[in-house]
C-alpha atoms as a PDB file:
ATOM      1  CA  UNK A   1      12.694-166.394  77.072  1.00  0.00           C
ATOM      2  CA  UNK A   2       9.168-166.961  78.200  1.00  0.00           C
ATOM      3  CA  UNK A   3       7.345-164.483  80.297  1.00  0.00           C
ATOM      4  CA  UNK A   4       3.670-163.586  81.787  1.00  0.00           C
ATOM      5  CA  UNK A   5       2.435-159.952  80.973  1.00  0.00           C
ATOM      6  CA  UNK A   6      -0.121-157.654  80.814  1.00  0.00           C
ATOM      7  CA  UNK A   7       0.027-155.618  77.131  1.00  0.00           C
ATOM      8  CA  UNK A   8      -1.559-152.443  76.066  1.00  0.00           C
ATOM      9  CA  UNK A   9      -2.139-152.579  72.447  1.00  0.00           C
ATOM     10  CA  UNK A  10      -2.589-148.891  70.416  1.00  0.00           C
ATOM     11  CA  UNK A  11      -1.856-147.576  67.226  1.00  0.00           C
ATOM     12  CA  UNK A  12       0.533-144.773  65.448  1.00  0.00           C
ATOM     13  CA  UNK A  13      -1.146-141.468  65.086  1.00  0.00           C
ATOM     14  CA  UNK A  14      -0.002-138.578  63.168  1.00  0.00           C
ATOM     15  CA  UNK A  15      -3.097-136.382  63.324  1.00  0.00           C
ATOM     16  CA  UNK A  16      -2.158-133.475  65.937  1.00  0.00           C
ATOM     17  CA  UNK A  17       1.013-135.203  67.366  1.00  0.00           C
ATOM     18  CA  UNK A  18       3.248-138.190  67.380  1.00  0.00           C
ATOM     19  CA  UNK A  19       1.572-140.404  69.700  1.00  0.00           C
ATOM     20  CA  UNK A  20       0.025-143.941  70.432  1.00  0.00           C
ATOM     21  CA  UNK A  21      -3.363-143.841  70.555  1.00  0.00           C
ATOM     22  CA  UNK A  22      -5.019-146.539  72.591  1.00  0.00           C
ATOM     23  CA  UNK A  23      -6.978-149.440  71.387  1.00  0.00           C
ATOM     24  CA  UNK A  24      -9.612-151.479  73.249  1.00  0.00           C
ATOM     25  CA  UNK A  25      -9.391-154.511  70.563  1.00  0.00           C
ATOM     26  CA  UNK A  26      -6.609-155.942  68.276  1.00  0.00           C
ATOM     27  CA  UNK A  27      -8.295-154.878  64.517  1.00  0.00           C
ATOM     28  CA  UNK A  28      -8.980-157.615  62.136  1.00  0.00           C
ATOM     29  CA  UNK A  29      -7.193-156.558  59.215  1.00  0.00           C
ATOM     30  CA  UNK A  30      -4.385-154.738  60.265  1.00  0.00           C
ATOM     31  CA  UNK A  31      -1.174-154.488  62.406  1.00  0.00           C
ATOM     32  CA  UNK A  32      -0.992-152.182  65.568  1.00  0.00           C
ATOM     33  CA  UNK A  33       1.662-152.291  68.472  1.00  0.00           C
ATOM     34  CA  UNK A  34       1.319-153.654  71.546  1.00  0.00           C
ATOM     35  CA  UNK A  35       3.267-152.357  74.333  1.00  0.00           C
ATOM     36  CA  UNK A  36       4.107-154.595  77.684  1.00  0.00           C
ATOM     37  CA  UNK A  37       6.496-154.484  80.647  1.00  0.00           C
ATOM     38  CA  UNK A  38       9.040-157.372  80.130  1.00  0.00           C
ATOM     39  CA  UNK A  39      13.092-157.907  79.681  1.00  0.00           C
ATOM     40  CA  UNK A  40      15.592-155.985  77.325  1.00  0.00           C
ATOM     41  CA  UNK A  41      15.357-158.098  73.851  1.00  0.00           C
ATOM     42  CA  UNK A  42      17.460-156.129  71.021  1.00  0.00           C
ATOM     43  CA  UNK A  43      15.041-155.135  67.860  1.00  0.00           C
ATOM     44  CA  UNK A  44      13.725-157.222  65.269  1.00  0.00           C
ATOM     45  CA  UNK A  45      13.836-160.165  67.750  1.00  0.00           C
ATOM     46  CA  UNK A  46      10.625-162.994  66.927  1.00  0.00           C
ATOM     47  CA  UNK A  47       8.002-162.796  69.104  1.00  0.00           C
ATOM     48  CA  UNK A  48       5.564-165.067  69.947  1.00  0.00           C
ATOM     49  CA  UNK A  49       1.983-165.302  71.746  1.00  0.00           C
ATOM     50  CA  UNK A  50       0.501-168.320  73.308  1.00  0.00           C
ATOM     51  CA  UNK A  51      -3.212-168.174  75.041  1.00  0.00           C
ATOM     52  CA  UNK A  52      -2.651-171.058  76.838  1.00  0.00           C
ATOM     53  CA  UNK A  53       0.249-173.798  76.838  1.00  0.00           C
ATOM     54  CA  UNK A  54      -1.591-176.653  77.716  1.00  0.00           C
ATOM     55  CA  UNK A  55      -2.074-179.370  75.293  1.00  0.00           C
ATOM     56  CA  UNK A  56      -5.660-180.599  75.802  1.00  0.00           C
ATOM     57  CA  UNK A  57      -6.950-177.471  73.502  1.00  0.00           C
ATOM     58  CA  UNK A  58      -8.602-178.629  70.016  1.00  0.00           C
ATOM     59  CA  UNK A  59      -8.500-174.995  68.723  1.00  0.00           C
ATOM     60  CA  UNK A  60      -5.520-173.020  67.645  1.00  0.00           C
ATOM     61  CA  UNK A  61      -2.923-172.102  70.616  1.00  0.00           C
ATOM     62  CA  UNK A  62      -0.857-169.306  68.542  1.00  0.00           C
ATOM     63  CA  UNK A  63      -2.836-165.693  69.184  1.00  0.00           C
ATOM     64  CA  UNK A  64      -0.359-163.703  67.650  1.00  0.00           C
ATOM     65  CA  UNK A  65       3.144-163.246  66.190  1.00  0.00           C
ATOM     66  CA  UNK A  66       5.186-160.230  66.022  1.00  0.00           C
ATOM     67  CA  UNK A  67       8.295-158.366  66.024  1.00  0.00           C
ATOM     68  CA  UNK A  68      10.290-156.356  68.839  1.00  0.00           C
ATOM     69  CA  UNK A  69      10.399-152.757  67.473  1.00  0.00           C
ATOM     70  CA  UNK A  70      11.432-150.752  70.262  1.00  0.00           C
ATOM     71  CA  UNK A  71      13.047-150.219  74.177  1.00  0.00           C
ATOM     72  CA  UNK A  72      11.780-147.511  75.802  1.00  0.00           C
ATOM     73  CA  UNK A  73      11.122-146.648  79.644  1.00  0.00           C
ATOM     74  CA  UNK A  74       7.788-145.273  78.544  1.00  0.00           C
ATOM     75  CA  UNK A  75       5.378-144.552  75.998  1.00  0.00           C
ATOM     76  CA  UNK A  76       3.232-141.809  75.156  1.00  0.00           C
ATOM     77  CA  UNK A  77      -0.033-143.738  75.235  1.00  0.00           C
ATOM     78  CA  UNK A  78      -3.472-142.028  75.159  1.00  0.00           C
ATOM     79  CA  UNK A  79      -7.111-142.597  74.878  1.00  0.00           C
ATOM     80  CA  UNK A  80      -9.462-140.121  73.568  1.00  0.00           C
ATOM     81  CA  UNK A  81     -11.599-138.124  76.397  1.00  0.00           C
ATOM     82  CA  UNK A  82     -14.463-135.977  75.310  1.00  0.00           C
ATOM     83  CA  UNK A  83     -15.561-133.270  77.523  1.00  0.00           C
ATOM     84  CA  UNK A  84     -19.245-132.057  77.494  1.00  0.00           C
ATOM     85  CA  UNK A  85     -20.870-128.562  78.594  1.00  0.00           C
ATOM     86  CA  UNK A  86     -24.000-127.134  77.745  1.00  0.00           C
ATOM     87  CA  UNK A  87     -24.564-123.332  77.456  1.00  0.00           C
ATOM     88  CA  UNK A  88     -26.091-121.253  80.255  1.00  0.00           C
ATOM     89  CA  UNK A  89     -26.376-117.999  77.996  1.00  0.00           C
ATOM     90  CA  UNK A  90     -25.554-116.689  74.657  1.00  0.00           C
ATOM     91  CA  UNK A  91     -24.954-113.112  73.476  1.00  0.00           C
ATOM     92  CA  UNK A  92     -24.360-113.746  69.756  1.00  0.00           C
ATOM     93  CA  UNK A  93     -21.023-114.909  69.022  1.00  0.00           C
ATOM     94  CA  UNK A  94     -20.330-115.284  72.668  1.00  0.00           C
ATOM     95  CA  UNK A  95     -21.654-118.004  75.344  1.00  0.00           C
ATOM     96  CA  UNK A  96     -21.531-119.101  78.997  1.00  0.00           C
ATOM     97  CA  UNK A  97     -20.869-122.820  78.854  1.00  0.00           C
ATOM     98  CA  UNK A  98     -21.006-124.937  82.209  1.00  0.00           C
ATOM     99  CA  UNK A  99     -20.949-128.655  82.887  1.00  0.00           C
ATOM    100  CA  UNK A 100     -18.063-129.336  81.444  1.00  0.00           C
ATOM    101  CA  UNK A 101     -15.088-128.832  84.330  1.00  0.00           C
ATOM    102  CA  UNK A 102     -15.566-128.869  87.910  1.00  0.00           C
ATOM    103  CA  UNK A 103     -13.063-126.213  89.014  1.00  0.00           C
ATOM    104  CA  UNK A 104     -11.887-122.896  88.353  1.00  0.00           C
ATOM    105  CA  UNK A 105      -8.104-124.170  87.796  1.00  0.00           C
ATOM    106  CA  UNK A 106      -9.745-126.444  85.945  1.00  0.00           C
ATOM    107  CA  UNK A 107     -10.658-123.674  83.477  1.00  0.00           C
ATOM    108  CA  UNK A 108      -7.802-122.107  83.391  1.00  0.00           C
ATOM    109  CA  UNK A 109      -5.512-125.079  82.370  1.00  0.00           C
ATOM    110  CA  UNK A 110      -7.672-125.047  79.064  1.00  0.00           C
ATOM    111  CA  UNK A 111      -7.523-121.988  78.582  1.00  0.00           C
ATOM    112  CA  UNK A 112      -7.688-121.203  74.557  1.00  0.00           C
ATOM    113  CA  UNK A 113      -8.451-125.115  74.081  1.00  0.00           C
ATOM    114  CA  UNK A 114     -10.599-125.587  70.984  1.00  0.00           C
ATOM    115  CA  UNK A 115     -14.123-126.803  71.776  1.00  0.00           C
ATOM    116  CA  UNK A 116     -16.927-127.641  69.076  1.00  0.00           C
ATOM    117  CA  UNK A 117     -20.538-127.670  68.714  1.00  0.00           C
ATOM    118  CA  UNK A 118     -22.982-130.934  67.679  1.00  0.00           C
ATOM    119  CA  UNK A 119     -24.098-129.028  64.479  1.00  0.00           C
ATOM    120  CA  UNK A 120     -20.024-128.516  64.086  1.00  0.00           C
ATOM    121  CA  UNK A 121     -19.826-124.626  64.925  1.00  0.00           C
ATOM    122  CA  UNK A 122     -16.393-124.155  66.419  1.00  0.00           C
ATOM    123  CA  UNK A 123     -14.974-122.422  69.365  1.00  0.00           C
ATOM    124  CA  UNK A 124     -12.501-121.434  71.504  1.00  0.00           C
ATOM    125  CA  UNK A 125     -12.046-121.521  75.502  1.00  0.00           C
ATOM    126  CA  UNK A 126     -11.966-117.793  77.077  1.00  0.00           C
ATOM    127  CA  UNK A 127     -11.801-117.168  80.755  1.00  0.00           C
ATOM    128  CA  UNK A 128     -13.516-118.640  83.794  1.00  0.00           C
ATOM    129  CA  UNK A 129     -16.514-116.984  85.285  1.00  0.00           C
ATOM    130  CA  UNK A 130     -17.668-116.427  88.490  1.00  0.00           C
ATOM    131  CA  UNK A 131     -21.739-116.776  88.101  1.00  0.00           C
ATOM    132  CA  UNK A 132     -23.357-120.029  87.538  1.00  0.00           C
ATOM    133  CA  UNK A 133     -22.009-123.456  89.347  1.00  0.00           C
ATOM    134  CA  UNK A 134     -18.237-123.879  89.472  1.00  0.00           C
ATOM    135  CA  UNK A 135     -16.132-124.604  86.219  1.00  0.00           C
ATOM    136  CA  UNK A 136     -18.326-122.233  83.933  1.00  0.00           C
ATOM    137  CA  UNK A 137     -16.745-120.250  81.464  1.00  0.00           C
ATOM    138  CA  UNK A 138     -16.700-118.052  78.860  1.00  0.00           C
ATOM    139  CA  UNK A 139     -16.181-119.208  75.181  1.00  0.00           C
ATOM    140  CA  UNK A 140     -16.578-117.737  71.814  1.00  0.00           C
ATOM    141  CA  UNK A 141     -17.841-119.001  68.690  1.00  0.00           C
ATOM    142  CA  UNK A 142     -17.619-118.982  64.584  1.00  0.00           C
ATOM    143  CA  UNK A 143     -21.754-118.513  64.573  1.00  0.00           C
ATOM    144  CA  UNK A 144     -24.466-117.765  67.182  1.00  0.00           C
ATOM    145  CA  UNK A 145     -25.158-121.326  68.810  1.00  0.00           C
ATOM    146  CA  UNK A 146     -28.555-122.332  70.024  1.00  0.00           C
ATOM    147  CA  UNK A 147     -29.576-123.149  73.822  1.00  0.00           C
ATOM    148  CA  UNK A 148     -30.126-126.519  72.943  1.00  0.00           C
ATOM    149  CA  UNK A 149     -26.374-127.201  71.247  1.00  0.00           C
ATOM    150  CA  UNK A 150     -24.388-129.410  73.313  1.00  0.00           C
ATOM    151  CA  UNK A 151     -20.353-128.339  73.048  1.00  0.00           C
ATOM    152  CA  UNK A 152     -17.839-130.850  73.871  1.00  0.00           C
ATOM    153  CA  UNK A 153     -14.157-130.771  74.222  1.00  0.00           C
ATOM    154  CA  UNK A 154     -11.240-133.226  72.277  1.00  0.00           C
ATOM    155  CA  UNK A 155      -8.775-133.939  74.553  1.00  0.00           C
ATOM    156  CA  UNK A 156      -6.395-137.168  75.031  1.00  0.00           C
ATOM    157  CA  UNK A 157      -6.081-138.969  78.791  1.00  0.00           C
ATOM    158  CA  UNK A 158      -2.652-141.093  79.020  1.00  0.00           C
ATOM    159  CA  UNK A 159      -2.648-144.789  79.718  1.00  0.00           C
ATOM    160  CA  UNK A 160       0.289-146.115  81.893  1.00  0.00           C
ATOM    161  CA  UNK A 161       1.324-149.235  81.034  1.00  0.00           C
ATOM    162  CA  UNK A 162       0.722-151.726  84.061  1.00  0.00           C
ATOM    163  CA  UNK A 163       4.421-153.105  85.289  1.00  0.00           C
ATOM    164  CA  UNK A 164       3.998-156.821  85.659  1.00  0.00           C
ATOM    165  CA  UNK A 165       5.797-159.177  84.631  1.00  0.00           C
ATOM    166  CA  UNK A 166       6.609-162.840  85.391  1.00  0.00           C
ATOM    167  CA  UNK A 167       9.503-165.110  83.844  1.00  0.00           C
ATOM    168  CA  UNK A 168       9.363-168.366  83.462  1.00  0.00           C
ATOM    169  CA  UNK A 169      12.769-169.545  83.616  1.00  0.00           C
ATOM    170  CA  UNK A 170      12.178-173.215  83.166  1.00  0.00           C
ATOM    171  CA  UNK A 171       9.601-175.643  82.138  1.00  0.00           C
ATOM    172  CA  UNK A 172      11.428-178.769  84.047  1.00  0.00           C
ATOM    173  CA  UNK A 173       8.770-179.501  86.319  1.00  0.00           C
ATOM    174  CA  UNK A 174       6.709-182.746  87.127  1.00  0.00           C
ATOM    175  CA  UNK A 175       3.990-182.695  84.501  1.00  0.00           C
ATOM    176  CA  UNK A 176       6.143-180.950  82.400  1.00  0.00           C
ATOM    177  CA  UNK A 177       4.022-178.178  79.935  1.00  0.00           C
ATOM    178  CA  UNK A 178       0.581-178.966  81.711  1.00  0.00           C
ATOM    179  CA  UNK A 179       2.265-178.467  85.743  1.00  0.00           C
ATOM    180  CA  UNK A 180       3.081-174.926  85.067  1.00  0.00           C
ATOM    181  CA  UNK A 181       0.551-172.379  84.626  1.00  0.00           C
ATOM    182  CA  UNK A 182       0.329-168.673  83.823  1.00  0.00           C
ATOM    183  CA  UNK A 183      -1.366-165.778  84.143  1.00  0.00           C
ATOM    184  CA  UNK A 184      -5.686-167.165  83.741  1.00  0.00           C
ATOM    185  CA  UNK A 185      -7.965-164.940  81.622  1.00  0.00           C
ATOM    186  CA  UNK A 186     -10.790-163.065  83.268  1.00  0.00           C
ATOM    187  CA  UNK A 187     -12.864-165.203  81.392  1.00  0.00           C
ATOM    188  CA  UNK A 188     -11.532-168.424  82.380  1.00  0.00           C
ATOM    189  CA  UNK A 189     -11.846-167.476  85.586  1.00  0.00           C
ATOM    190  CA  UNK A 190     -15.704-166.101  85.507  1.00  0.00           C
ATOM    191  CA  UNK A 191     -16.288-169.665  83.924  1.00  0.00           C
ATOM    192  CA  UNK A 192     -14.227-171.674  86.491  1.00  0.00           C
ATOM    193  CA  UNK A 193     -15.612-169.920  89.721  1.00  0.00           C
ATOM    194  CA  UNK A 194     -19.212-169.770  87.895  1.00  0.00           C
ATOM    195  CA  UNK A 195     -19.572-166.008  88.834  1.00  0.00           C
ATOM    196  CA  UNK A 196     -22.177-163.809  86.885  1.00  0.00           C
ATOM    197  CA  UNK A 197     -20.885-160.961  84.315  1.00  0.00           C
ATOM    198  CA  UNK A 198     -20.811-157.902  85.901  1.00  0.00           C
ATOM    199  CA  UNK A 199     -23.366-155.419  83.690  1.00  0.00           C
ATOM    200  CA  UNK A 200     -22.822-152.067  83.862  1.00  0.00           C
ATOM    201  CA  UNK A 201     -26.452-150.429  83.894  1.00  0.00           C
ATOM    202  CA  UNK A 202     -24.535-147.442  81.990  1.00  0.00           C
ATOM    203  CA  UNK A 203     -22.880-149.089  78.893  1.00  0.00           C
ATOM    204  CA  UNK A 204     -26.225-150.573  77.756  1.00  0.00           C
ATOM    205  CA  UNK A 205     -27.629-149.619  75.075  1.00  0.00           C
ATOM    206  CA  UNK A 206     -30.991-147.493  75.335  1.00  0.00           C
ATOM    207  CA  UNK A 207     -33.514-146.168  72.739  1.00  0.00           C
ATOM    208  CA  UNK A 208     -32.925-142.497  71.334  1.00  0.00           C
ATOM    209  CA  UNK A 209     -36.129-140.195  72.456  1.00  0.00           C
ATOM    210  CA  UNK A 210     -35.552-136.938  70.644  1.00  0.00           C
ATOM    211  CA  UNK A 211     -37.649-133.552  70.182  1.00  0.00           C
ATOM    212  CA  UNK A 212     -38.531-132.201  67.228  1.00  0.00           C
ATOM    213  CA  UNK A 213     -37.295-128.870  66.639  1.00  0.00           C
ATOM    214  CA  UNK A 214     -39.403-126.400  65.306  1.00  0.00           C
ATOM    215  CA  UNK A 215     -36.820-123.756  63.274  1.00  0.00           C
ATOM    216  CA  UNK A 216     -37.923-120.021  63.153  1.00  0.00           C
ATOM    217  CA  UNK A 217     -39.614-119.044  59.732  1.00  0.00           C
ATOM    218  CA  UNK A 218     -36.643-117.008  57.541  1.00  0.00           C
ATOM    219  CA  UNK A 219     -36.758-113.190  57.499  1.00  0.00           C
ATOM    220  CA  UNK A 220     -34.627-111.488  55.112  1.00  0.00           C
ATOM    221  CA  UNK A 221     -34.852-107.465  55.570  1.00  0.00           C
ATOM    222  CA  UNK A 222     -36.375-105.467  53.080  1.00  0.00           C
ATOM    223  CA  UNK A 223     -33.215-103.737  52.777  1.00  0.00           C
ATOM    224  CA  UNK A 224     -31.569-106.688  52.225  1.00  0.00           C
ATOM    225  CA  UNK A 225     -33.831-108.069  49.922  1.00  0.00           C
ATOM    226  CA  UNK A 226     -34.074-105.452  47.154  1.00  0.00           C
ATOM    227  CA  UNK A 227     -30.436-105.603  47.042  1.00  0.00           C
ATOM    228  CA  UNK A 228     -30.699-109.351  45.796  1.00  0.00           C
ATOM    229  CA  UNK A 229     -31.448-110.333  41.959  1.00  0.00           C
ATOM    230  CA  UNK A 230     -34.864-111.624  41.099  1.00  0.00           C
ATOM    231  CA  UNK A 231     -34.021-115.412  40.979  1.00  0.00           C
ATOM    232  CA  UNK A 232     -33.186-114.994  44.900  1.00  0.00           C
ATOM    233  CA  UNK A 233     -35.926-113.494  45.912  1.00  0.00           C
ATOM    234  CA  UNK A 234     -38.639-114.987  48.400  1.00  0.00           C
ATOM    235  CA  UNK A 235     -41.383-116.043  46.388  1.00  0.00           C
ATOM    236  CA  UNK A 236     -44.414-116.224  49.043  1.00  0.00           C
ATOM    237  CA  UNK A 237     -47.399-116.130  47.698  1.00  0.00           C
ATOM    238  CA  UNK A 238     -50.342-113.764  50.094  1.00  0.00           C
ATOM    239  CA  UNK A 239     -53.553-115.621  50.652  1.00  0.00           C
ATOM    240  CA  UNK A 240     -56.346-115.124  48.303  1.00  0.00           C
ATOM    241  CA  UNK A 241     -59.992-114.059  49.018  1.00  0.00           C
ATOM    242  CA  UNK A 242     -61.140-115.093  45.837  1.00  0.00           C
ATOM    243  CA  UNK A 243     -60.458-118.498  44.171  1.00  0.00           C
ATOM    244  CA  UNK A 244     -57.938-118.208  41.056  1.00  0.00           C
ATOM    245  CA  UNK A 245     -58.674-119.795  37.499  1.00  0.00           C
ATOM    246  CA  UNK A 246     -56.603-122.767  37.883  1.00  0.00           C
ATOM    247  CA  UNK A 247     -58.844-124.217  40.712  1.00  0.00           C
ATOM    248  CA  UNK A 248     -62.193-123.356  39.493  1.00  0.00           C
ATOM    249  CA  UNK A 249     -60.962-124.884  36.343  1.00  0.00           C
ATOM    250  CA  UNK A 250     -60.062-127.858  38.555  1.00  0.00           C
ATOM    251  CA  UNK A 251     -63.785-128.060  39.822  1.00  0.00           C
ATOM    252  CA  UNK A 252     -65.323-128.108  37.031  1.00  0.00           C
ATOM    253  CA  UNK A 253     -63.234-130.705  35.105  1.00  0.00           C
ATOM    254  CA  UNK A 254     -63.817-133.257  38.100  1.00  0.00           C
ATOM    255  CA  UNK A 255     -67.755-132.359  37.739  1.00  0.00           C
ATOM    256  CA  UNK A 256     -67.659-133.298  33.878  1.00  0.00           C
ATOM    257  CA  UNK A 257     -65.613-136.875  34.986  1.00  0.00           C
ATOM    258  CA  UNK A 258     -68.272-137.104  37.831  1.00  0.00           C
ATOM    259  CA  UNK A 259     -71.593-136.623  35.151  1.00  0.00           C
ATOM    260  CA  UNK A 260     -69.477-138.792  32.794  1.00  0.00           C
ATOM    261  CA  UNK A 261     -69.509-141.945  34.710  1.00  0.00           C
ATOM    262  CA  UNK A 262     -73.116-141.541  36.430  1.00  0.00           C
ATOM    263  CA  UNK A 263     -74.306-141.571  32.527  1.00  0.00           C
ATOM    264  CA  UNK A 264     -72.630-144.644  31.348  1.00  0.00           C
ATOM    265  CA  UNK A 265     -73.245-146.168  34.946  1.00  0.00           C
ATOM    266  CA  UNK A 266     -77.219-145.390  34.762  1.00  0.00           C
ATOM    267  CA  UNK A 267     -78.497-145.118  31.007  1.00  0.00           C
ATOM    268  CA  UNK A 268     -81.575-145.762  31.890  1.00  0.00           C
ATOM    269  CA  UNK A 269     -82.231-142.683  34.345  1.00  0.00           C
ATOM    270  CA  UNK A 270     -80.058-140.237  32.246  1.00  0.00           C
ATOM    271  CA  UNK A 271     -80.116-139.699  28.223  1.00  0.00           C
ATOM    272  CA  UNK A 272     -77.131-138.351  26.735  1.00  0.00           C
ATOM    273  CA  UNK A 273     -78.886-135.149  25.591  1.00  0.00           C
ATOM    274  CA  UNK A 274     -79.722-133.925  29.123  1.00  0.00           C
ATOM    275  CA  UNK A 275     -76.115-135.045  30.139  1.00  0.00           C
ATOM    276  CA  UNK A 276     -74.512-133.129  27.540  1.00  0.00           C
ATOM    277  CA  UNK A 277     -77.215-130.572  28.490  1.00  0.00           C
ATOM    278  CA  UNK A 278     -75.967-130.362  32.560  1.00  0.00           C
ATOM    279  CA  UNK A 279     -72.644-130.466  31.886  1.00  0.00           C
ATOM    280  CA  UNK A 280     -72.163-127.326  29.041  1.00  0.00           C
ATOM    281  CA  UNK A 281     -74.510-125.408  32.204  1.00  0.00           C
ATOM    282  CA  UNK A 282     -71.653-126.050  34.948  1.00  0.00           C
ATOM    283  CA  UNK A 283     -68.797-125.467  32.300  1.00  0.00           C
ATOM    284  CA  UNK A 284     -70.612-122.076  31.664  1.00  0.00           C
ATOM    285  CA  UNK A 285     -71.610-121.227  34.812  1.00  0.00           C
ATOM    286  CA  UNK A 286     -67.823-121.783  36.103  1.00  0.00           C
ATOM    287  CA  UNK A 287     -66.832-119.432  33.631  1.00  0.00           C
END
C-alpha cells in the first residue's frame, strides 16, 4: 500500500515520564520513531520511504526503512518549552519573579512547579502576587539568588500529529511511475517557483555582549572565624609603612647586577677596585 503523509519523528524518553519527545531532525547514528497518520497495517509489517519516485534521479531514492511498531489513535508527543522570569525582589531565600506567565490562572496552574536558576540554584513555584505586572509570583529558593539571575521553567508543550493522508491506490496511469506525483518538498518547491528563503531576523545568530561582574570581597565574622582551625583562616596581609627585608634585599641585588654589567661594558671609565668599592657601600648602606 502506498500512501502520501506528513510524519513527526521523536524519540523514547524515560527521564520524568513515559513519553515521546519530539525531534526536529532524524539523528545520524541512531534509530528514533516516526509517527504519521495513515491505514491500519498489523506490527512488524516492512516499511518503506521513497523521496521521490521518479526515475530521472542520479542519487539514492530510498530515505529510510523501517518497521510498523504500533496502532494507536494518539501519541503522547512533546517538545521541550522553557519558561523565563527574572526577579523583581529578593528577601533571602525568598523572591518575586515576573516575566515568566502572563496571567494570574496562569500562576496558579503551576503552582509548586520546580523552577531553576542559571548558576543552578533551585526552586519551587509559591503563590501569585498581586504587585508588579500580571503573572508575578512568589517562589522560594535552596540559596539567596542575585538580581541579575535569570530563572526559567522545564516544562513539555504537546505536538499533534497533522492528519493527512493520501493513498495511492494505483500506479496504472499514462506515463506510468513519472505521471503520478506526490506530496513536493518545501524545498522543491522554493527552487521551482524561485522564491527567496524566508529568514527569521530572530533565529540568527548574534554575538554574546556580557558584563563583568564584580563579586563582593568575602567577610567571615570574627565570631565565626576564631571558631575555625588555623589552616582556614584568612591570611590578609595589612599594608606596610615601612619596606620589609625581602624587598630591600631585592633592591640591592638588582643594583650589584646593574654595577656588574656597566663595569665589564665600560672598562675603561670604571676599574674594578672602585666597582667593588661602590657596590660593598650600597650592600652596606641597604643593611
Amino acid at each position: 500500500m502506498k500512501d502520501n503523509n506528513a510524519r513527526l519523528y521523536s524519540l523514547r524518553t524515560f527521564v520524568h515520564c513515559l513519553h515521546y519527545r519530539y525531534l526536529k531532525y532524524t539523528p545520524e547514528h541512531m534509530h528514533c520513531h516516526a509517527t504519521f497518520y495513515g491505514h491500519q497495517v498489523p506490527p512488524n509489517t516492512g516499511i518503506l520511504a521513497i523521496q521521490r519516485i521518479s526515475g530521472n534521479i542520479p542519487g539514492f531514492r530510498i530515505a529510510a526503512t523501517g518497521v510498523a511498531l504500533e496502532l494507536n489513535e494518539s501519541f503522547d508527543i512533546v517538545k521541550k518549552l522553557k519558561l523565563v522570569g527574572t526577579p523583581t525582589k529578593i528577601y533571602k531565600n525568598t523572591a518575586f519573579i515576573s516575566g515568566m506567565f502572563n496571567s494570574d490562572l496562569e500562576v496558579n496552574r503551576f503552582e509548586g512547579a520546580s523552577i531553576k536558576t542559571v548558576s543552578g540554584i533551585r526552586g519551587q513555584i509559591k503563590k501569585a502576587i498581586k504587585e508588579g505586572q500580571p503573572g508575578s509570583f512568589r517562589a522560594t529558593f535552596e540559596d539567596k539568588i542575585l538580581k541579575s539571575d535569570i530563572v526559567f521553567c522545564r516544562t513539555w508543550m504537546p505536538v499533534e500529529v497533522k492528519r493527512y493522508y493520501n493513498p495511492v491506490t494505483s500506479l496504472l496511469s499514462k506515463d506510468g511511475v513519472d505521471g503520478w506525483r506526490g506530496m513536493k518538498p518545501k524545498a522543491q518547491l522554493q527552487i521551482e517557483t524561485q522564491t527567496p528563503i524566508e529568514v527569521n531576523p530572530d533565529s540568527i545568530y548574534k554575538p554574546i555582549v556580557r558584563k563583568e561582574k564584580k563579586f563582593n570581597k568575602l567577610f567571615v565574622p570574627k565570631s565565626l572565624e576564631e571558631a575555625l582551625p588555623y589552616a582556614s583562616k584568612p591570611k590578609e596581609e595589612t599594608k606596610r609603612k615601612k619596606k620589609s627585608y625581602v624587598s630591600k634585599r631585592a633592591v640591592s641585588i638588582v643594583l650589584l647586577i646593574a654595577f656588574y654589567f656597566v663595569f665589564y661594558s665600560f672598562p675603561y671609565y670604571l676599574s674594578k677596585k672602585k666597582l667593588m668599592f661602590v657596590c660593598s657601600f650600597i650592600y652596606s648602606k641597604n643593611h
